[in-house]
Every structure is written in C-alpha cells, then in structure tokens.
Protein backbone atom coordinates (compact mmCIF):
# COMPACT_ATOMS: atom_id res chain seq x y z
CA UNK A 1 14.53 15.96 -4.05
CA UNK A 2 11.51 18.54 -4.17
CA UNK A 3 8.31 17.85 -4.67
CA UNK A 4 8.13 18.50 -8.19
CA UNK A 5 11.04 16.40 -9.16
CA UNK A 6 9.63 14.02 -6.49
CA UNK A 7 5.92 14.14 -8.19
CA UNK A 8 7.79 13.12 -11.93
CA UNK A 9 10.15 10.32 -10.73
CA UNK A 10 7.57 8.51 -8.77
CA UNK A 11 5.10 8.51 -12.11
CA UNK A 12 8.16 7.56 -14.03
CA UNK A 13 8.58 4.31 -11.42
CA UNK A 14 4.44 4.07 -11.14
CA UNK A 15 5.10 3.49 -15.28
CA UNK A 16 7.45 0.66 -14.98
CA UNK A 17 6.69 -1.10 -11.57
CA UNK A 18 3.20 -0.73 -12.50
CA UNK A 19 1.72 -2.01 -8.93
CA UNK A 20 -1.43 -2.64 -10.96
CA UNK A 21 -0.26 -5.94 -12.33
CA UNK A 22 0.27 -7.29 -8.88
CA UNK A 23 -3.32 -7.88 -8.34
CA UNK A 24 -3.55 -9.56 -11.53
CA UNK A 25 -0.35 -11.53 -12.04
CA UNK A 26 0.40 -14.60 -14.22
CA UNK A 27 2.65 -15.41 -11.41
CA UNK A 28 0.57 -17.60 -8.96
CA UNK A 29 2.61 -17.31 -6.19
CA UNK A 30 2.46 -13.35 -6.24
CA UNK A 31 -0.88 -13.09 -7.13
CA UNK A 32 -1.87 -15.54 -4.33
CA UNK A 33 0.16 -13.08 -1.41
CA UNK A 34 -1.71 -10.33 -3.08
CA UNK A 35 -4.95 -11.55 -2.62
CA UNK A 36 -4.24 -12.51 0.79
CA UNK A 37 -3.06 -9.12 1.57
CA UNK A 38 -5.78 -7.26 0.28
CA UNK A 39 -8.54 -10.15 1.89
CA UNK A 40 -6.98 -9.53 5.42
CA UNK A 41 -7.06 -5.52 4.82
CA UNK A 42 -10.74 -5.69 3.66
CA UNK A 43 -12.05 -7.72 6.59
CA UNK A 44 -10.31 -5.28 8.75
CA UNK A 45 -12.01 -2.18 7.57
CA UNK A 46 -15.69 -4.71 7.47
CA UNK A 47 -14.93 -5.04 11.26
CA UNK A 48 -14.70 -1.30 12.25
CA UNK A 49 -17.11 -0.13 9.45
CA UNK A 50 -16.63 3.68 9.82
CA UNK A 51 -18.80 5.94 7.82
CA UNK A 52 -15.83 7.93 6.00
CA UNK A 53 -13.07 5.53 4.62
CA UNK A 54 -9.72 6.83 3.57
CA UNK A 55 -7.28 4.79 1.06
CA UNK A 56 -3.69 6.63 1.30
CA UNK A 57 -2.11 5.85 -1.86
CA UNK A 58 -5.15 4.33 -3.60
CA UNK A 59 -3.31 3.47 -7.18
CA UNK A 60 -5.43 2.06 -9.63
CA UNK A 61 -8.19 1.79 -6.87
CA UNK A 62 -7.80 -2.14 -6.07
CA UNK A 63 -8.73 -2.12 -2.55
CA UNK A 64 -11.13 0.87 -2.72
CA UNK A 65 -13.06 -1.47 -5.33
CA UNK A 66 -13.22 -4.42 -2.69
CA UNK A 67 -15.03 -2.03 -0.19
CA UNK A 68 -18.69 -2.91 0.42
CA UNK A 69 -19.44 0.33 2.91
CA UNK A 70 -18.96 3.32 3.98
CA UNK A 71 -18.32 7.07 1.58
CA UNK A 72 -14.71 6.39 -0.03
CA UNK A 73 -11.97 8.91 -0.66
CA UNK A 74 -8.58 7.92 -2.65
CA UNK A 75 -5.74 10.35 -3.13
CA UNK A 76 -2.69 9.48 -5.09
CA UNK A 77 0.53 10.98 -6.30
CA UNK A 78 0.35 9.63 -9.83
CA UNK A 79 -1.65 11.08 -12.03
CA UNK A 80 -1.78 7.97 -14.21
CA UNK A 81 -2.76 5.37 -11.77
CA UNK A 82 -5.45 7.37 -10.22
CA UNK A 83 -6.86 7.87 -13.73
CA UNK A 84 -6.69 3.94 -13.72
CA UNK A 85 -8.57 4.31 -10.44
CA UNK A 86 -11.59 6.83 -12.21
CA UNK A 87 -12.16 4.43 -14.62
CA UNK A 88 -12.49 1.41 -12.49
CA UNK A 89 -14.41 3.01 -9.29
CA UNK A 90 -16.94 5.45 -11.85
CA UNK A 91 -18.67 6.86 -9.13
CA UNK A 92 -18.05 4.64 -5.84
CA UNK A 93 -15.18 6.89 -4.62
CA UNK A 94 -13.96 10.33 -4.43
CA UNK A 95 -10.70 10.56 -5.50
CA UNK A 96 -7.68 13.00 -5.42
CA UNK A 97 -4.62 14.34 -6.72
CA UNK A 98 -2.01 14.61 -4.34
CA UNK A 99 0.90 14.20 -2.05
CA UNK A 100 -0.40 12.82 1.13
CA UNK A 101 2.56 14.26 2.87
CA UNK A 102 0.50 17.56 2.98
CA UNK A 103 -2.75 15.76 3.38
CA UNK A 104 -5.50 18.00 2.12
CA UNK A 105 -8.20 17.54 4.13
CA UNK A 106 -9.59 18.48 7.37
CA UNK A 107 -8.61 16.96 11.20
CA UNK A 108 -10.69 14.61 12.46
CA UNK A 109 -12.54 14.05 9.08
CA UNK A 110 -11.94 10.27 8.41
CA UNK A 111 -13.23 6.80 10.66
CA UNK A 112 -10.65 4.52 8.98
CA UNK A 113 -7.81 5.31 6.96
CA UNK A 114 -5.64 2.41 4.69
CA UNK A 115 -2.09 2.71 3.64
CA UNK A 116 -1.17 -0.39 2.03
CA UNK A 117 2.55 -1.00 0.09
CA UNK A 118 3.06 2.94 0.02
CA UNK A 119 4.86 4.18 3.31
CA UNK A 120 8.29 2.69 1.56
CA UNK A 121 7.74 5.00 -1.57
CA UNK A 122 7.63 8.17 0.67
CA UNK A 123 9.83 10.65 1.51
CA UNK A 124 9.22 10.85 4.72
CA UNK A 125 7.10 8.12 6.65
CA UNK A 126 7.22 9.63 9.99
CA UNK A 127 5.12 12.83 8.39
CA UNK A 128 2.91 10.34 6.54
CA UNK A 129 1.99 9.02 9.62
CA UNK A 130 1.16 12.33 11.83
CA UNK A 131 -1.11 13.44 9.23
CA UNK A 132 -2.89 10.22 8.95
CA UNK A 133 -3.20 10.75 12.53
CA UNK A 134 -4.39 14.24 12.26
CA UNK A 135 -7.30 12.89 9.13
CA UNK A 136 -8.62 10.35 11.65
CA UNK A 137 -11.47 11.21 14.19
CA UNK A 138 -10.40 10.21 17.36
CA UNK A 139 -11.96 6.73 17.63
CA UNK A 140 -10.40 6.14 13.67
CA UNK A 141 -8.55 3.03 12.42
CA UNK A 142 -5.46 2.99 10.62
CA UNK A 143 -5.23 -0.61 8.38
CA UNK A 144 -1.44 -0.04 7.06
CA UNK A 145 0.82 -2.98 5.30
CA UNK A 146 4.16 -3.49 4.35
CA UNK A 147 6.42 -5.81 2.70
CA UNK A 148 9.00 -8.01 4.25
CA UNK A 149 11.85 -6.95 2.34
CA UNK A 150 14.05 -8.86 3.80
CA UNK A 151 12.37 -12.41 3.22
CA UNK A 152 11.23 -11.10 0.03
CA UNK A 153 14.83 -10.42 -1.17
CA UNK A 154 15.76 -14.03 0.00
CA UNK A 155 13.08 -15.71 -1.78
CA UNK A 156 14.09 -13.68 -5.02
CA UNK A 157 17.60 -15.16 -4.82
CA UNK A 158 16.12 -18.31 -4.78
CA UNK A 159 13.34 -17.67 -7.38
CA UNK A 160 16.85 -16.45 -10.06
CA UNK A 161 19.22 -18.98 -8.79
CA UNK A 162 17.03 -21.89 -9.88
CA UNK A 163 14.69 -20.20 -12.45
CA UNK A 164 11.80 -21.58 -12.03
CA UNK A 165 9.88 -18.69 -13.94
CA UNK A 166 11.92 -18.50 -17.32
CA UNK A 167 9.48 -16.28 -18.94
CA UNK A 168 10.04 -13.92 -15.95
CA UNK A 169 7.28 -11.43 -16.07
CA UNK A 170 4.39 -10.51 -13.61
CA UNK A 171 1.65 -10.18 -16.14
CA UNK A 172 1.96 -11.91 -19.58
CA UNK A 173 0.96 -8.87 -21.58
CA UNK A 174 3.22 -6.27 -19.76
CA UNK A 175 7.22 -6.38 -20.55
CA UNK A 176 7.67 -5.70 -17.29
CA UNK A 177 10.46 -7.76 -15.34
CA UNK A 178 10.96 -8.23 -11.41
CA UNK A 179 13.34 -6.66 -9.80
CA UNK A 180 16.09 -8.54 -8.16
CA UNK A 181 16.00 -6.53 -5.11
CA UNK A 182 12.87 -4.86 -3.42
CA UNK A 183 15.41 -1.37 -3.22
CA UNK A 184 16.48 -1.34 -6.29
CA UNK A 185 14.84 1.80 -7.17
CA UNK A 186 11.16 2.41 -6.30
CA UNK A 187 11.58 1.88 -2.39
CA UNK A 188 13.11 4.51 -0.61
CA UNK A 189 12.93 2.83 3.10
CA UNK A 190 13.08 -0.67 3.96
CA UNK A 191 11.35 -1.20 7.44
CA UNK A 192 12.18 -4.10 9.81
CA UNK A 193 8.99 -4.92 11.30
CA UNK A 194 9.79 -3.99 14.93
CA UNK A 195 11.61 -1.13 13.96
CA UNK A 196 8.02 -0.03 11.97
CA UNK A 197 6.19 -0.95 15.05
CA UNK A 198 7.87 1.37 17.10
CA UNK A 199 7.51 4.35 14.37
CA UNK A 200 3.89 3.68 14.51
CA UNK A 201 3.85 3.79 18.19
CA UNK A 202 4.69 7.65 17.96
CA UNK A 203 1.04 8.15 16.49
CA UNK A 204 -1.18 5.12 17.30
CA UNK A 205 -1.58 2.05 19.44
CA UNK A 206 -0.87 -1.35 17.51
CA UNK A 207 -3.88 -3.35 18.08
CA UNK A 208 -2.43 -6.74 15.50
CA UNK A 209 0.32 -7.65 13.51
CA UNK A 210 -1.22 -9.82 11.06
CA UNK A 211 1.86 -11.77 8.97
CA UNK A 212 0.91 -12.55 5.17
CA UNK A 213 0.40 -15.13 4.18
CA UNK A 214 0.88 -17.14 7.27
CA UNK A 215 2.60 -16.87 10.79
CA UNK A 216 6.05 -18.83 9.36
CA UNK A 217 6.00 -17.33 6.07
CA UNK A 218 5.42 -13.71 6.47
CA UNK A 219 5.91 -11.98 3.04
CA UNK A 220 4.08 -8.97 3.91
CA UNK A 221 2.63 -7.64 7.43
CA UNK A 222 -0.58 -6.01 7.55
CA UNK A 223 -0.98 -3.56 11.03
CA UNK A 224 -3.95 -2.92 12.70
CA UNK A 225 -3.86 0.52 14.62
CA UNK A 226 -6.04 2.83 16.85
CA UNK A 227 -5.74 6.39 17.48
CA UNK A 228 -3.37 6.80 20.34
C-alpha cells in the first residue's frame, strides 16, 4: 500500500474505531484500563521531565492534554483526529500533519518522546522506531505502550459468549461496536511482548515493563526506554 492509499484507509479506520471514545467509554471496564494506561504513561514522562516532549501518534490529543510540563509537539496521520486534538489543546501544543515514518523534524531535537497504541497501526514498526531514535537527544526517553492482543482477544470471547454488555457499544452516543478480534482490520501487527522487547532492543535500552492494569492481568504493557 503507498502512502497515499495508506494516509485514506487509516482516516477511514480513525472514523469508525474512533480511539477517542476509549478515554471516555460507557464501558467501565475499558475506560478503567484506559485510565490506567494513560496514568502510568504520564507519571513516566513527570519523572524524566525533559524540556521538549514528543507524542507520536497524538490522536485527539488525550495524553498531550494530561501533560503538566515541558513545550509539546503532536503529529498525526489523520487529519480528523488531530483537528480533534486543535480544538482540545488551543494553544498548549504544537501539532502536525504527518506520517511519522518520515519523521519531520530534526536529530536530536526531542527529551522524551510517547508512542502509545500506535506502533500496531504502522506499516513498518522497525522504521518507526529508528526515527524515534534519531528525534531523541541522546539522554531522551521513549514512553511506548501496547496492547496485549492476545489476552485481549481471550477476554473478548468471554465478554460475547456470555454477553454481559447487551447494548454493546463503547460510548453510548457513538454506533460504534467492538470488534471481536483486536486484527480484525485496524491492526496491522500483533506484538508478543518479548518478541516487542527485542525489536526495541535494536534502538534503545528497556529500562521497565510496566503490565496494565496489574502484574496478573496485563491488558496492555507500557515500556520505559533510554537511548541506547
């Protein structure tokens, strides 16, 4: 797929997996994971507190919002989430048009960079990661998450065999429906966490593996890199 088909079928999956709703769900459960997720990614980023903070896939701006420090940058793929993003940031973060594939800014330019619930949507993670690499000043931070597809896809078997949510829907004024598998159409890769580890290893040192929302029950990992 080139980039320009690329560019149109990811807004046309942005549009109906709207990852928006996630943060805001009528579902408990998922909104609960989410917040827990985005706590654990926020206290990561207070700890280092670099000047120049970089949000690799930003969306609608969720996480970028949650940021008390630092000069933010978002850059996006969709032009319709990051216009999501404008209106809910205003002024607190620069933010940019793009495939981060062929990042567009400078080496060495960023303290921290986050890349949370994105590297699965990419074409090609391993590229993703060298140029995050290339963005971060040699003592920078990469906070990067992903979801456990595997668990997740065995707790949605569960969640259809016995339906326990009959109205089915993540937010109760979208018509949007969950998918039965995490693959089914918006997630090109589907990373087994050591596997991940050691693709990460080719770029950075893994500092933690935080597991979301606990040890036993990890729905979605959180990583903790340095510069390697």
């Amino acid at each position: 797929m080139d980039k320009n088909n690329f560019r149109k079928w990811n807004e046309e999956m942005a549009a109906k997996y709207n990852p928006e709703l996630f943060h805001d769900s009528a579902n408990i459960f998922i909104r609960w994971i989410e917040g827990k997720r985005v706590k654990r990614i926020i206290a990561s980023a207070s700890a280092y507190k670099g000047k120049g903070v970089l949000e690799v896939g930003c969306g609608a701006g969720n996480i970028l919002e949650k940021i008390p420090f630092g000069k933010l940058f978002g850059i996006d793929i969709s032009d319709a989430l990051l216009k999501r993003a404008q209106i809910r940031l205003s002024n607190k973060a620069y933010l940019l048009l793009g495939n981060a594939e062929i990042m567009p800014f400078k080496d060495k330019t960023f303290d921290i960079a986050i890349c949370s619930e994105v590297i699965e949507h990419t074409q090609n993670p391993g590229v993703l990661l060298e140029n995050i690499s290339n963005i971060l000043k040699p003592e920078g931070k990469l906070i990067i998450s992903i979801p456990n597809e595997k668990l997740i896809n065995a707790l949605k078997k569960i969640y259809f065999f016995i339906s326990i949510f009959r109205q089915n829907t993540l937010h109760k004024d979208t018509k949007y429906r969950i998918a039965k598998k995490m693959d089914d159409e918006w997630h090109l890769h589907e990373f087994q966490i050591n596997d991940f580890i050691g693709l990460l290893k080719k770029n950075f040192i893994v500092n933690r593996v935080c597991r979301i929302p606990y040890y036993f029950l990890p729905v979605r990992y959180v990583i903790l890199c340095s510069k390697g």
